[in-house]
N, C-alpha and C. Protein backbone atom coordinates (compact mmCIF):
# COMPACT_ATOMS: atom_id res chain seq x y z
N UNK A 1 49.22 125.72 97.48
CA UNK A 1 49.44 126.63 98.59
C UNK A 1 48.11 126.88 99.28
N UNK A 2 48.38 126.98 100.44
CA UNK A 2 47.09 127.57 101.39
C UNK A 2 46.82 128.67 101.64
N UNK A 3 45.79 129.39 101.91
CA UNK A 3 45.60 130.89 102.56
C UNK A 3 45.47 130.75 103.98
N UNK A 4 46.19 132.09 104.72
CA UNK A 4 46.01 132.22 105.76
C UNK A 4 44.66 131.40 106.72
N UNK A 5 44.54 131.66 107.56
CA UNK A 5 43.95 131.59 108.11
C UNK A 5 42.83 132.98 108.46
N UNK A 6 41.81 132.94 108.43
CA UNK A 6 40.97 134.09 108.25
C UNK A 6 40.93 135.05 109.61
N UNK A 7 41.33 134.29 110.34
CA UNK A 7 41.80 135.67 112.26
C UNK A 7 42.94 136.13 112.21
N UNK A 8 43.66 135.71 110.63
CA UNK A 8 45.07 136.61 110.97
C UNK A 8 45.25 138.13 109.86
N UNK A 9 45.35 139.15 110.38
CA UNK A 9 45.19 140.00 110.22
C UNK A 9 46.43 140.78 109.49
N UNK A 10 46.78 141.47 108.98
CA UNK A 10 47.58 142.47 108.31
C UNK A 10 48.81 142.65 109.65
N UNK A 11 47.85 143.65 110.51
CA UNK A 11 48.58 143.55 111.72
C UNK A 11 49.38 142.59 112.73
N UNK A 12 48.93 141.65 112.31
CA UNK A 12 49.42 140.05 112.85
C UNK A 12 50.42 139.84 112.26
N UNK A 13 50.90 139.88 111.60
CA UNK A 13 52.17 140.21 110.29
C UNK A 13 52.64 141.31 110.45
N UNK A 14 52.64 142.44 110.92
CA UNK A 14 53.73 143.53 111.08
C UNK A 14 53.97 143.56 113.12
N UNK A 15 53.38 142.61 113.50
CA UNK A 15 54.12 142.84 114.85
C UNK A 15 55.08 142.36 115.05
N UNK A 16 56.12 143.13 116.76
CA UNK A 16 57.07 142.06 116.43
C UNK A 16 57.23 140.85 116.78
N UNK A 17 56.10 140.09 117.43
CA UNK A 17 56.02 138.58 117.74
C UNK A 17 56.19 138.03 116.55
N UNK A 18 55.50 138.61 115.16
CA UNK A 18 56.01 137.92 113.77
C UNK A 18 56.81 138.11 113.32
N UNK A 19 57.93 138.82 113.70
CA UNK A 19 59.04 139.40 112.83
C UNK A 19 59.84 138.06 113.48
N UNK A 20 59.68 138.27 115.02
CA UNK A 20 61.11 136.95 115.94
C UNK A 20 60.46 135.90 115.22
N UNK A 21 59.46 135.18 115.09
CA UNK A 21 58.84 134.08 115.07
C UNK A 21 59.46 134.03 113.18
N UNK A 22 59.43 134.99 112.39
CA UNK A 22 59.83 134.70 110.89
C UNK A 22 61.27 134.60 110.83
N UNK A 23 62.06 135.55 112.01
CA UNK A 23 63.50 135.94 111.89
C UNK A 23 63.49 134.07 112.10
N UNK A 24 63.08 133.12 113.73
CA UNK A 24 63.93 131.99 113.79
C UNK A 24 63.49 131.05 112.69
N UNK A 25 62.36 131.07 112.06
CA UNK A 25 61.72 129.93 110.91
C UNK A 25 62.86 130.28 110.11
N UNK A 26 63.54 131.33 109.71
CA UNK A 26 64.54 131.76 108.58
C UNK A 26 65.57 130.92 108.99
N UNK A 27 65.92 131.16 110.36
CA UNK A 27 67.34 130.46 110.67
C UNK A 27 67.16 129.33 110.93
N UNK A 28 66.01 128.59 111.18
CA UNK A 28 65.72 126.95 111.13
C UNK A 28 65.82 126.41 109.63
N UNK A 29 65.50 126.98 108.62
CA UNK A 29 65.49 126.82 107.42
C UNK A 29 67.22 126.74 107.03
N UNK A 30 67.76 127.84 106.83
CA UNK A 30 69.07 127.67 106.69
C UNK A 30 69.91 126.68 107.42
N UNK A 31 69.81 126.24 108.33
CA UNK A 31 69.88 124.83 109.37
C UNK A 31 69.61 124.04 108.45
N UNK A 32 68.74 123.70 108.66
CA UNK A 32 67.90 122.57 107.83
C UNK A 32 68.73 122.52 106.09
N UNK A 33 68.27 123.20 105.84
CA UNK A 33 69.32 123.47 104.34
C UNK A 33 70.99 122.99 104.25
N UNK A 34 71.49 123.20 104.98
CA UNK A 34 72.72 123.39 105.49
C UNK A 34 72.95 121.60 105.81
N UNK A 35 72.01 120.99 106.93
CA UNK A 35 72.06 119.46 106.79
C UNK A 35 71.82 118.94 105.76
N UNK A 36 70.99 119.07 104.69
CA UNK A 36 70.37 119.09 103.68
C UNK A 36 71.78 118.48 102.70
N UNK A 37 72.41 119.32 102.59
CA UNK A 37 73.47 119.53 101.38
C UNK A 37 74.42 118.45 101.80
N UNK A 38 74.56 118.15 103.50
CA UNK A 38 75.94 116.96 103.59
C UNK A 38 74.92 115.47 103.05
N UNK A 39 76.30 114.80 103.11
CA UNK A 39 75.87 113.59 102.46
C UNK A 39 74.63 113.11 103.30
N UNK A 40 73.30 112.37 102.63
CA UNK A 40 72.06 111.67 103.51
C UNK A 40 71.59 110.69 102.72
N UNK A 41 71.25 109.64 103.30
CA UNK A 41 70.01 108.76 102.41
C UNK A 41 68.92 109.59 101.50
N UNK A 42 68.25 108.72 100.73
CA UNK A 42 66.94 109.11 100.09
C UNK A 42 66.22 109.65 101.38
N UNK A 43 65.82 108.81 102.16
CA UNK A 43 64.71 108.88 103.31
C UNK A 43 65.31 110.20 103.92
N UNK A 44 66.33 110.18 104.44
CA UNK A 44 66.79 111.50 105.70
C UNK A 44 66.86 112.50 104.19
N UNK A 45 67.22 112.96 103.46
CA UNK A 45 67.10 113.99 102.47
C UNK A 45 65.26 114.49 102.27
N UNK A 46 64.46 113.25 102.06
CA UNK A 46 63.39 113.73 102.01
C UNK A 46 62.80 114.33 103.42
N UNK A 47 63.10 113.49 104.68
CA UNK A 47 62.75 114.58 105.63
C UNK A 47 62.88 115.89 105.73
N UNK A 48 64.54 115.78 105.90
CA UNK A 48 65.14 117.61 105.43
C UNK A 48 64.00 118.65 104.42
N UNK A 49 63.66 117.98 103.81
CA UNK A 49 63.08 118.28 102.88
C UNK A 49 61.50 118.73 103.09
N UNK A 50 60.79 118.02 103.68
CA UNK A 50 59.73 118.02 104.12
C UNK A 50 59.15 119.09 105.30
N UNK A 51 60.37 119.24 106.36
CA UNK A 51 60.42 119.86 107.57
C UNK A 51 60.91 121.24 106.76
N UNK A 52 61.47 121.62 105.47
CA UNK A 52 61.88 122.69 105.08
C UNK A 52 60.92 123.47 104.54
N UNK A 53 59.83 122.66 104.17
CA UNK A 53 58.68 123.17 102.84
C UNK A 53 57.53 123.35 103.79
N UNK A 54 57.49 122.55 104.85
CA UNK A 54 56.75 123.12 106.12
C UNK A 54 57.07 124.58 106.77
N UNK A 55 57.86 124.52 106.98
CA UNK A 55 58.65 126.07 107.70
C UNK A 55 58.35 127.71 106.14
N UNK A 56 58.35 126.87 105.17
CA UNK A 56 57.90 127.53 104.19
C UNK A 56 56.66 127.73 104.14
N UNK A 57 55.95 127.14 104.53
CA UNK A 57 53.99 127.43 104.44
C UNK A 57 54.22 128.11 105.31
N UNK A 58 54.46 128.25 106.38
CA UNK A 58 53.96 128.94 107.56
C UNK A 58 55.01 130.49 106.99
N UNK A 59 55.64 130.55 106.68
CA UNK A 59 56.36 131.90 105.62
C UNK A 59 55.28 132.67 104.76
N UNK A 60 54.74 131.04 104.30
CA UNK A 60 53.94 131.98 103.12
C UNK A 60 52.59 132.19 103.65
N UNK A 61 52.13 132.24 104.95
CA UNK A 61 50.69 133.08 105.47
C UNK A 61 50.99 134.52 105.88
N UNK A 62 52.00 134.63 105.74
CA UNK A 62 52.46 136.26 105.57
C UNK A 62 51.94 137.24 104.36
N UNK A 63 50.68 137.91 104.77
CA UNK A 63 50.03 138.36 103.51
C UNK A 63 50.80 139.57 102.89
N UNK A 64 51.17 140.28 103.84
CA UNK A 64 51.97 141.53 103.88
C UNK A 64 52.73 141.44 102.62
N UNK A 65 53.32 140.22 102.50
CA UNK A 65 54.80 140.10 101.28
C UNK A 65 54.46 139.48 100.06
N UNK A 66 54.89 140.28 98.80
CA UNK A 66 54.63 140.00 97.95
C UNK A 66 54.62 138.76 97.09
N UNK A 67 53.01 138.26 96.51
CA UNK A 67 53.32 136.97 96.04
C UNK A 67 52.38 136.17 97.29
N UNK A 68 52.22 136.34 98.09
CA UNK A 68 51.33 135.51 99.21
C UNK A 68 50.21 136.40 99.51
N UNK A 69 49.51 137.37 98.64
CA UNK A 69 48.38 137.91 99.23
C UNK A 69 47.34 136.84 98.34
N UNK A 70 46.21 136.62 99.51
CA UNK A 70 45.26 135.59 98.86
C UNK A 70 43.96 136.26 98.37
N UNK A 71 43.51 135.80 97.72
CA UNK A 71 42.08 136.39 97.00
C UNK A 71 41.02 136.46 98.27
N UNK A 72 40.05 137.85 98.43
CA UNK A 72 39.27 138.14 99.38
C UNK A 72 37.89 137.49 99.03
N UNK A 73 37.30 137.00 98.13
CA UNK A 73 36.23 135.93 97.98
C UNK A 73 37.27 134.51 97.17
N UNK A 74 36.14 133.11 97.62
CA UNK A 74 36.98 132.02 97.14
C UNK A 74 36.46 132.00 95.63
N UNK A 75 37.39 131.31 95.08
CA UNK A 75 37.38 130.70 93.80
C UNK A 75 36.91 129.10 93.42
N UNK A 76 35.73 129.93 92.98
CA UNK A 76 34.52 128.05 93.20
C UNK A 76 34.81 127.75 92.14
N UNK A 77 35.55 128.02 91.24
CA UNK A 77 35.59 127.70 89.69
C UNK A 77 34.63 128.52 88.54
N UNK A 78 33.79 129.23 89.24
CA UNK A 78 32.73 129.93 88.57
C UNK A 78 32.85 131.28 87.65
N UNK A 79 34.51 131.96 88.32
CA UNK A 79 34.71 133.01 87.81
C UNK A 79 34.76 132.85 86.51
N UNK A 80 34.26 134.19 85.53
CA UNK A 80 34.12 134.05 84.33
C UNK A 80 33.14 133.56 83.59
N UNK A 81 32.19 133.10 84.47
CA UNK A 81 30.70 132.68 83.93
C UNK A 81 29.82 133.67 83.72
């Protein structure tokens, strides 16, 4: 998983440009899901698939929600030395 991007803010996540922008990624997802399940090749299943887990990263730079807040210094491997 990735962390945000460092200009996006707490507030950037409770406006409502992010709420519409999370409400349609939700309903593109369920779409997507929804093609997903009828019959597809290997190849068209893994797209579905791919375009779904994408729409999911961009879900999970939402720091606000639990489970996606990222650590405020990086982790060089050093912690605990």
């Amino acid at each position: 998983m990735f962390s945000p991007p460092d200009q996006l803010t707490v507030a950037d996540f409770l406006s409502p440009t992010w709420r519409k922008l999370e409400a349609y990624i939700n309903t593109r997802i369920a779409d997507l899901r929804e093609r997903n399940d009828q019959d597809a090749d290997a190849e068209a299943t893994a797209k579905l698939r791919g375009r779904i887990g994408a729409f999911k990263e961009l879900l999970a730079l939402d720091i606000t929600k639990p489970g996606n807040v990222t650590p405020t210094t990086p982790d060089d491997g050093a912690a605990g030395m």
